[in-house]
C-alpha atoms as a PDB file:
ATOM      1  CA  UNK A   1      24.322  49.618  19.603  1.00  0.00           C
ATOM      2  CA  UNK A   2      21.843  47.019  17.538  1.00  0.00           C
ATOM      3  CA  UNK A   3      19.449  49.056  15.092  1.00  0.00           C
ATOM      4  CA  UNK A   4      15.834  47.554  14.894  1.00  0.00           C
ATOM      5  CA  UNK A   5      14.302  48.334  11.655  1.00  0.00           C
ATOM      6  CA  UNK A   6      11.487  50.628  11.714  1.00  0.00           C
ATOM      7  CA  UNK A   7       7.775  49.648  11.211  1.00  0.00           C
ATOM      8  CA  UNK A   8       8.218  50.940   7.575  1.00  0.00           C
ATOM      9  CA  UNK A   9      11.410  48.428   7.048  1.00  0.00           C
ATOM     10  CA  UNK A  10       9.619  45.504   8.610  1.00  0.00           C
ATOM     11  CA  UNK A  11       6.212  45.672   6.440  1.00  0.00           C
ATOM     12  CA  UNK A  12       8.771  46.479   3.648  1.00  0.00           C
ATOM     13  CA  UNK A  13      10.847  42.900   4.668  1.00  0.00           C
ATOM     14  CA  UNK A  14       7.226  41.367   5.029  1.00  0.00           C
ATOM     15  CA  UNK A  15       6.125  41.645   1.480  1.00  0.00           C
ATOM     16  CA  UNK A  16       9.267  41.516  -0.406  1.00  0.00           C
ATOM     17  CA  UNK A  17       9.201  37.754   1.292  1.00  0.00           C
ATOM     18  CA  UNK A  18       5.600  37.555   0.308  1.00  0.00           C
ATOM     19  CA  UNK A  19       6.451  38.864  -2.909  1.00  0.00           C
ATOM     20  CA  UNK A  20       9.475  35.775  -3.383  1.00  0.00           C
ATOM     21  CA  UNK A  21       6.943  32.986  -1.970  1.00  0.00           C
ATOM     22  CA  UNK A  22       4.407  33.842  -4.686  1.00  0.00           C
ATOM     23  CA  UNK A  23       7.508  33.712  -7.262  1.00  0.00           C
ATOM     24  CA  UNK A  24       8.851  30.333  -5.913  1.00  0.00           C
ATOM     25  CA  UNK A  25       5.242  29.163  -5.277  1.00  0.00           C
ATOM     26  CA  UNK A  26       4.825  28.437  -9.332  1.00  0.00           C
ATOM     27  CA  UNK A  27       8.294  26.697  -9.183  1.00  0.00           C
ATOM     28  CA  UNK A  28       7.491  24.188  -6.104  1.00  0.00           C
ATOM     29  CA  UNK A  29       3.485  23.466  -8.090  1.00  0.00           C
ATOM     30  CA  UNK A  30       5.409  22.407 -10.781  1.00  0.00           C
ATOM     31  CA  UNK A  31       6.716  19.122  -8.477  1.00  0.00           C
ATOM     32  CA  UNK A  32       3.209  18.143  -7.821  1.00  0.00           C
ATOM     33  CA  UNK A  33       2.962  15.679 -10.527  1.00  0.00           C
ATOM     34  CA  UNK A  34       5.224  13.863  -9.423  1.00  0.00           C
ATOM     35  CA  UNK A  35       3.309  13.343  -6.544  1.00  0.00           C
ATOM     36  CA  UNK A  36       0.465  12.316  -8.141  1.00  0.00           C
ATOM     37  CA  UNK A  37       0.608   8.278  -8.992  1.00  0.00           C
ATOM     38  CA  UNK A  38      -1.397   8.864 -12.389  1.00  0.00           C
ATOM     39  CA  UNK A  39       1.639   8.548 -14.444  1.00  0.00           C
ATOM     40  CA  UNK A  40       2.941   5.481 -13.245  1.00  0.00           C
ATOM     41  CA  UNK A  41      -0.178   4.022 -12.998  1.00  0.00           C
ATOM     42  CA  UNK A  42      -0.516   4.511 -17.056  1.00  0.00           C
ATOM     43  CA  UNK A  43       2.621   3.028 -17.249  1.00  0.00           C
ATOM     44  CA  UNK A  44       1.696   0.475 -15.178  1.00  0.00           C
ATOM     45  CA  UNK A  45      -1.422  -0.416 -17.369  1.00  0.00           C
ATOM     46  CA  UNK A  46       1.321  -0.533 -20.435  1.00  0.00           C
ATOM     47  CA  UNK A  47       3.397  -3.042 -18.840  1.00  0.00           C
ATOM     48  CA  UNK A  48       6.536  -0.605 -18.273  1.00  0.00           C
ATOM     49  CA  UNK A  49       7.020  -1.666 -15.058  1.00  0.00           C
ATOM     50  CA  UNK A  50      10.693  -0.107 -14.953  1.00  0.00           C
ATOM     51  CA  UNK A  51       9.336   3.245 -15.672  1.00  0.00           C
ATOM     52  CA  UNK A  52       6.736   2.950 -13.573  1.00  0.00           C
ATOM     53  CA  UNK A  53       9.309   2.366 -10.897  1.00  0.00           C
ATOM     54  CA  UNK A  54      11.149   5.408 -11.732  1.00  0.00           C
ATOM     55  CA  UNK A  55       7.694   7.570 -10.934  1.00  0.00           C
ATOM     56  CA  UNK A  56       7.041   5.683  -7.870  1.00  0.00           C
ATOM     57  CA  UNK A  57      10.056   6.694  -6.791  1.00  0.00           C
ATOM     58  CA  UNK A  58       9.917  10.069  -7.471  1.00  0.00           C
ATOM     59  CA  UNK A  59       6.607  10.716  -5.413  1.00  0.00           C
ATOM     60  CA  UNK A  60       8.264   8.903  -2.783  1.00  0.00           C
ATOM     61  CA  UNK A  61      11.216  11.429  -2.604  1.00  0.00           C
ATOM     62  CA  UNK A  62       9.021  14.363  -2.453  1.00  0.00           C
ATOM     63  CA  UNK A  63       6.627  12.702   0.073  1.00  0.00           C
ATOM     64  CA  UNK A  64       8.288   9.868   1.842  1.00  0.00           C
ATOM     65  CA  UNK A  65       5.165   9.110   4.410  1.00  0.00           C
ATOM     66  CA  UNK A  66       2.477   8.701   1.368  1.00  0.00           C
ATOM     67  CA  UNK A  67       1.553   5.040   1.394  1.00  0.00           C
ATOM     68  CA  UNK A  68       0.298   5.154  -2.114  1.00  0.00           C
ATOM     69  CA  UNK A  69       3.793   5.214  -4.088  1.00  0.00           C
ATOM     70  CA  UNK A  70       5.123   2.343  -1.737  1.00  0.00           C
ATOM     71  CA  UNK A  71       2.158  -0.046  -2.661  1.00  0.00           C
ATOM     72  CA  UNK A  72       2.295   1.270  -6.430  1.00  0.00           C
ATOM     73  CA  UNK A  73       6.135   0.390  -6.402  1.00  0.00           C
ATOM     74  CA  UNK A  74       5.942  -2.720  -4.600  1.00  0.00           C
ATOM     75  CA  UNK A  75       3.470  -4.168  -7.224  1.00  0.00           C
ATOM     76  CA  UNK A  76       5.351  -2.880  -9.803  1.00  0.00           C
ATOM     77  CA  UNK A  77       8.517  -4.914  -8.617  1.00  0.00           C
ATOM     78  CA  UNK A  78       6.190  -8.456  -8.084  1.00  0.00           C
ATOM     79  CA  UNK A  79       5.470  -7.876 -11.945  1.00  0.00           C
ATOM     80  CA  UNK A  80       9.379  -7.928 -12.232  1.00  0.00           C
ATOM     81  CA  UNK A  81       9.495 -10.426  -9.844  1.00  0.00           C
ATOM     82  CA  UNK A  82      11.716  -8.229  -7.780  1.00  0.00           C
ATOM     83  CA  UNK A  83      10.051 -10.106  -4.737  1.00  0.00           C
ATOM     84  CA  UNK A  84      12.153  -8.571  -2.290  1.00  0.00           C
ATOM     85  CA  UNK A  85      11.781  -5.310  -2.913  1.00  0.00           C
ATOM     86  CA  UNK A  86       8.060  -5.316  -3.113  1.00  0.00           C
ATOM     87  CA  UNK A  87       8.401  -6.697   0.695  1.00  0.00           C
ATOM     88  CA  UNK A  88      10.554  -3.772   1.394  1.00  0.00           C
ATOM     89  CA  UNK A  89       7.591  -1.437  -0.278  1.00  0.00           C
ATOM     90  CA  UNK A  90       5.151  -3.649   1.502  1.00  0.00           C
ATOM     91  CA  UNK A  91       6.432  -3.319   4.876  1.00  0.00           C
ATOM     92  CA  UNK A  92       6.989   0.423   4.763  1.00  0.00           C
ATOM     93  CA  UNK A  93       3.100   0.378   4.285  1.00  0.00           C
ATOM     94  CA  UNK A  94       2.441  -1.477   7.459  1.00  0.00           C
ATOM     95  CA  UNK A  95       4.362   0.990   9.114  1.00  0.00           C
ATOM     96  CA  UNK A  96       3.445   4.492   7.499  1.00  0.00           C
ATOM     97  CA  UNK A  97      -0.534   2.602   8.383  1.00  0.00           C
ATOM     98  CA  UNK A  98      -0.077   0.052  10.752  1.00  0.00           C
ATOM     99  CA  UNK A  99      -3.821   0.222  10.706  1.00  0.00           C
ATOM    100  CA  UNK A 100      -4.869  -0.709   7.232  1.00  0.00           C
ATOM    101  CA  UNK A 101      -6.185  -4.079   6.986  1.00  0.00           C
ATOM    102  CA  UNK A 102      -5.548  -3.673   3.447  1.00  0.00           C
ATOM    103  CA  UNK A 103      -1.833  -3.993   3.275  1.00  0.00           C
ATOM    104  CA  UNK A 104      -1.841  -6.722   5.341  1.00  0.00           C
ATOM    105  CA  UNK A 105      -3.698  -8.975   2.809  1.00  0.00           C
ATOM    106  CA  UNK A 106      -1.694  -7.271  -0.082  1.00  0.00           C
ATOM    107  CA  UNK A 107       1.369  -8.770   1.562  1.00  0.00           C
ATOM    108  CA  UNK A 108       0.192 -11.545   2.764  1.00  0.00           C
ATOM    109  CA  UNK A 109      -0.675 -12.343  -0.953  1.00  0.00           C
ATOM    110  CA  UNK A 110       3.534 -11.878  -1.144  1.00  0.00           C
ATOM    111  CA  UNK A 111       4.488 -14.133   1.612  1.00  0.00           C
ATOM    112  CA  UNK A 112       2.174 -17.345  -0.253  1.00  0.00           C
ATOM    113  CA  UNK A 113       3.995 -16.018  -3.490  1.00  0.00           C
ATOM    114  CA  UNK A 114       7.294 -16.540  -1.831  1.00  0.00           C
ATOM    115  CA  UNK A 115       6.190 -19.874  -0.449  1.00  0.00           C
ATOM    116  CA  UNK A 116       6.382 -17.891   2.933  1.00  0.00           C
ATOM    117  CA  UNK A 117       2.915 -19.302   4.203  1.00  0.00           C
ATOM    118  CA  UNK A 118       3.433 -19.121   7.644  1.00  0.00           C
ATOM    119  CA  UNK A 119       4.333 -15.582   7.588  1.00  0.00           C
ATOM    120  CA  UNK A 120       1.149 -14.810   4.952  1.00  0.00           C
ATOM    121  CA  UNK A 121      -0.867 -16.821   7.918  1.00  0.00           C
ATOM    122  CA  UNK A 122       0.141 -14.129  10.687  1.00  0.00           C
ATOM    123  CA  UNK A 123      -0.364 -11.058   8.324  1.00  0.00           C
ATOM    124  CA  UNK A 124      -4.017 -12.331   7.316  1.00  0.00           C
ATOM    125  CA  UNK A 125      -4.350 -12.705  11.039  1.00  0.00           C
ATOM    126  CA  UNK A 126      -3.202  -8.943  11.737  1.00  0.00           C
ATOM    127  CA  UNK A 127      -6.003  -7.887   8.711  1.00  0.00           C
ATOM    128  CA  UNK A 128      -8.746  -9.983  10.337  1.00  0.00           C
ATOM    129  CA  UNK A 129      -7.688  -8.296  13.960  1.00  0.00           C
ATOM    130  CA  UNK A 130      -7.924  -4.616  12.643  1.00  0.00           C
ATOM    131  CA  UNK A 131     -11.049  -5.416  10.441  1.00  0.00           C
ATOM    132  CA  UNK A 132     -12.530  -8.763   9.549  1.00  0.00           C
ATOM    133  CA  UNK A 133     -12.972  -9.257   6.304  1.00  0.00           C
ATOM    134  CA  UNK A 134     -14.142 -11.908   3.199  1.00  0.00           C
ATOM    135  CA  UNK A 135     -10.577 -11.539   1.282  1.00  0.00           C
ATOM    136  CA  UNK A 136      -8.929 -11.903   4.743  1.00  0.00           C
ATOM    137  CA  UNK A 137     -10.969 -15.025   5.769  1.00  0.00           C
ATOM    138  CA  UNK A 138     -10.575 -16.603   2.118  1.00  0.00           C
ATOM    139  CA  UNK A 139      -6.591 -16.452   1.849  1.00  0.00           C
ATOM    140  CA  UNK A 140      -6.410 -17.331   5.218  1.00  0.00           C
ATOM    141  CA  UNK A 141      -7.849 -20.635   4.745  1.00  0.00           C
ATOM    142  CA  UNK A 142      -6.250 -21.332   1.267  1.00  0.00           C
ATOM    143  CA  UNK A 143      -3.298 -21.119   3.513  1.00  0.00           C
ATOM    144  CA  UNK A 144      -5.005 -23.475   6.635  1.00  0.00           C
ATOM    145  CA  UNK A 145      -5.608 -25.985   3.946  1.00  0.00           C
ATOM    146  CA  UNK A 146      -1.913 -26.051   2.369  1.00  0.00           C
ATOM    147  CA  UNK A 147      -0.908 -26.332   5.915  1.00  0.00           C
ATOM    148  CA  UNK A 148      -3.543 -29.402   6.575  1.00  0.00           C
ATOM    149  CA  UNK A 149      -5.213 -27.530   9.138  1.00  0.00           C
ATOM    150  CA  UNK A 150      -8.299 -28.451   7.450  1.00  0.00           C
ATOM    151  CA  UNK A 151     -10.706 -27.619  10.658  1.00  0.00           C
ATOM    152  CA  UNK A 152      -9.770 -24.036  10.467  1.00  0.00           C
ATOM    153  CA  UNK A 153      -9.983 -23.436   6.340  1.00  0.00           C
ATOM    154  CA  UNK A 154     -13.322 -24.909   6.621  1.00  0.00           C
ATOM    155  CA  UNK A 155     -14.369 -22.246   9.176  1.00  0.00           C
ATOM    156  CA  UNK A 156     -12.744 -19.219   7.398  1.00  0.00           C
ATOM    157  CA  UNK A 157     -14.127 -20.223   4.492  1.00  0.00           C
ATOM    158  CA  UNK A 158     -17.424 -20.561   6.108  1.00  0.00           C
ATOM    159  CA  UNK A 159     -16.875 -16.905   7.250  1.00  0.00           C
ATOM    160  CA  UNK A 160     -15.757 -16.030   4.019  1.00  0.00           C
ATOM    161  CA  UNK A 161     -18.759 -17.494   2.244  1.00  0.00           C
ATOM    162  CA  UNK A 162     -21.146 -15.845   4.679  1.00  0.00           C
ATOM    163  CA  UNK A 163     -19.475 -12.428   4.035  1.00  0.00           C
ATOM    164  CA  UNK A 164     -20.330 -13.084   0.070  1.00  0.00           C
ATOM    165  CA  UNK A 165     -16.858 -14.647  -0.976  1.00  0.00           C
ATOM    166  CA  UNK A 166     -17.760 -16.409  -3.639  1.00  0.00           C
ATOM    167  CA  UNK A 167     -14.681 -18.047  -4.118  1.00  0.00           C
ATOM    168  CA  UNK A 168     -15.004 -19.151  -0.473  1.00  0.00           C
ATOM    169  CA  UNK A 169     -18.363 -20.892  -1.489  1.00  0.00           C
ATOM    170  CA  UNK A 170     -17.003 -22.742  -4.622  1.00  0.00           C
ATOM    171  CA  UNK A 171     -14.695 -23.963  -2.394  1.00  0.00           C
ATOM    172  CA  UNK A 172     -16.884 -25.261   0.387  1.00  0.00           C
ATOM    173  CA  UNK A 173     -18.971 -26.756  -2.309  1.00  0.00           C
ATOM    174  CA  UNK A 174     -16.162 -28.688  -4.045  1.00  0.00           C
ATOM    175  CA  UNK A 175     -15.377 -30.014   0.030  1.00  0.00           C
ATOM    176  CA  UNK A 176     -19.183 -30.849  -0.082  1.00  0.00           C
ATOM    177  CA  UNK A 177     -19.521 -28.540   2.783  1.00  0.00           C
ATOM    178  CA  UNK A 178     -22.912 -26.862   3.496  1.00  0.00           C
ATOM    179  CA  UNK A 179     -21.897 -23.133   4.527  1.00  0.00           C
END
């Protein structure tokens, strides 16, 4: 025959695991930093890349679906020149938000790096679909004119300049272009 515990036992069960969460609760807080991408953004700013790394990392272990360590990492690694393993970091942030027209630009900005301009061409092209904007129109056409699609820079840059790019302007005014 199977006991149940009285209403006494239960409440008594109910706070003593009450009473270990609030004992383990001061533990688990003390992880939070970690989380937090201050630290390795100072080291960033001092040019310790490696440590900064290290920190990245960290936050990413405790919270694997925060964008913000991936992007901090993946810069941290094109200051190495780790090129590869900022795409890795890169493309974990177009999954995690697929939505971001952000990220798109940011590795886009990788892809020319890595001479990869046809692949930086379709990732502008993803930023411009989710939300147009200057940066996406500018890079874009850098790109359209190493290409020699020169009909298409001019027109991004035209958007670009119209959006307040103003390195999409110089540029239409060294083509002699009226925007």
């Amino acid at each position: 025959m199977i006991r149940r515990p009285q209403k006494d036992s239960v409440w008594s069960m109910f706070l003593s695991l009450i009473a270990g969460l609030l004992l383990v609760l001061p533990i688990s807080c003390s992880t939070i930093p970690y989380t937090d991408t201050d630290d390795a953004e100072d080291l960033m700013d001092a040019g310790r890349y490696n440590e900064a790394i290290a920190e990245y990392s960290r936050s990413i272990n405790l919270l694997p679906n925060n964008p913000a360590p991936y992007v901090g990492r993946g810069y941290a690694y094109e200051k190495l020149e780790e090129y590869d393993k900022a795409l890795a970091d890169y493309t974990k942030v177009t999954e995690l938000t697929p939505k971001d027209p952000k990220i798109f630009v940011i590795r886009g900005l990788l892809y020319d790096h890595m001479g990869r301009t046809q692949q930086a061409i379709e990732d502008y092209n993803k930023s411009l679909f989710i939300q147009p904007t200057a940066e996406g129109f500018y890079y874009r056409g850098l790109d359209w004119e190493k290409t020699n699609a020169l009909e298409n820079a001019i027109a991004d840059y035209k958007r670009a300049a119209q959006m307040g790019n103003a390195d999409a302007q110089a540029r239409l005014k060294a083509m002699g272009i009226n925007w």
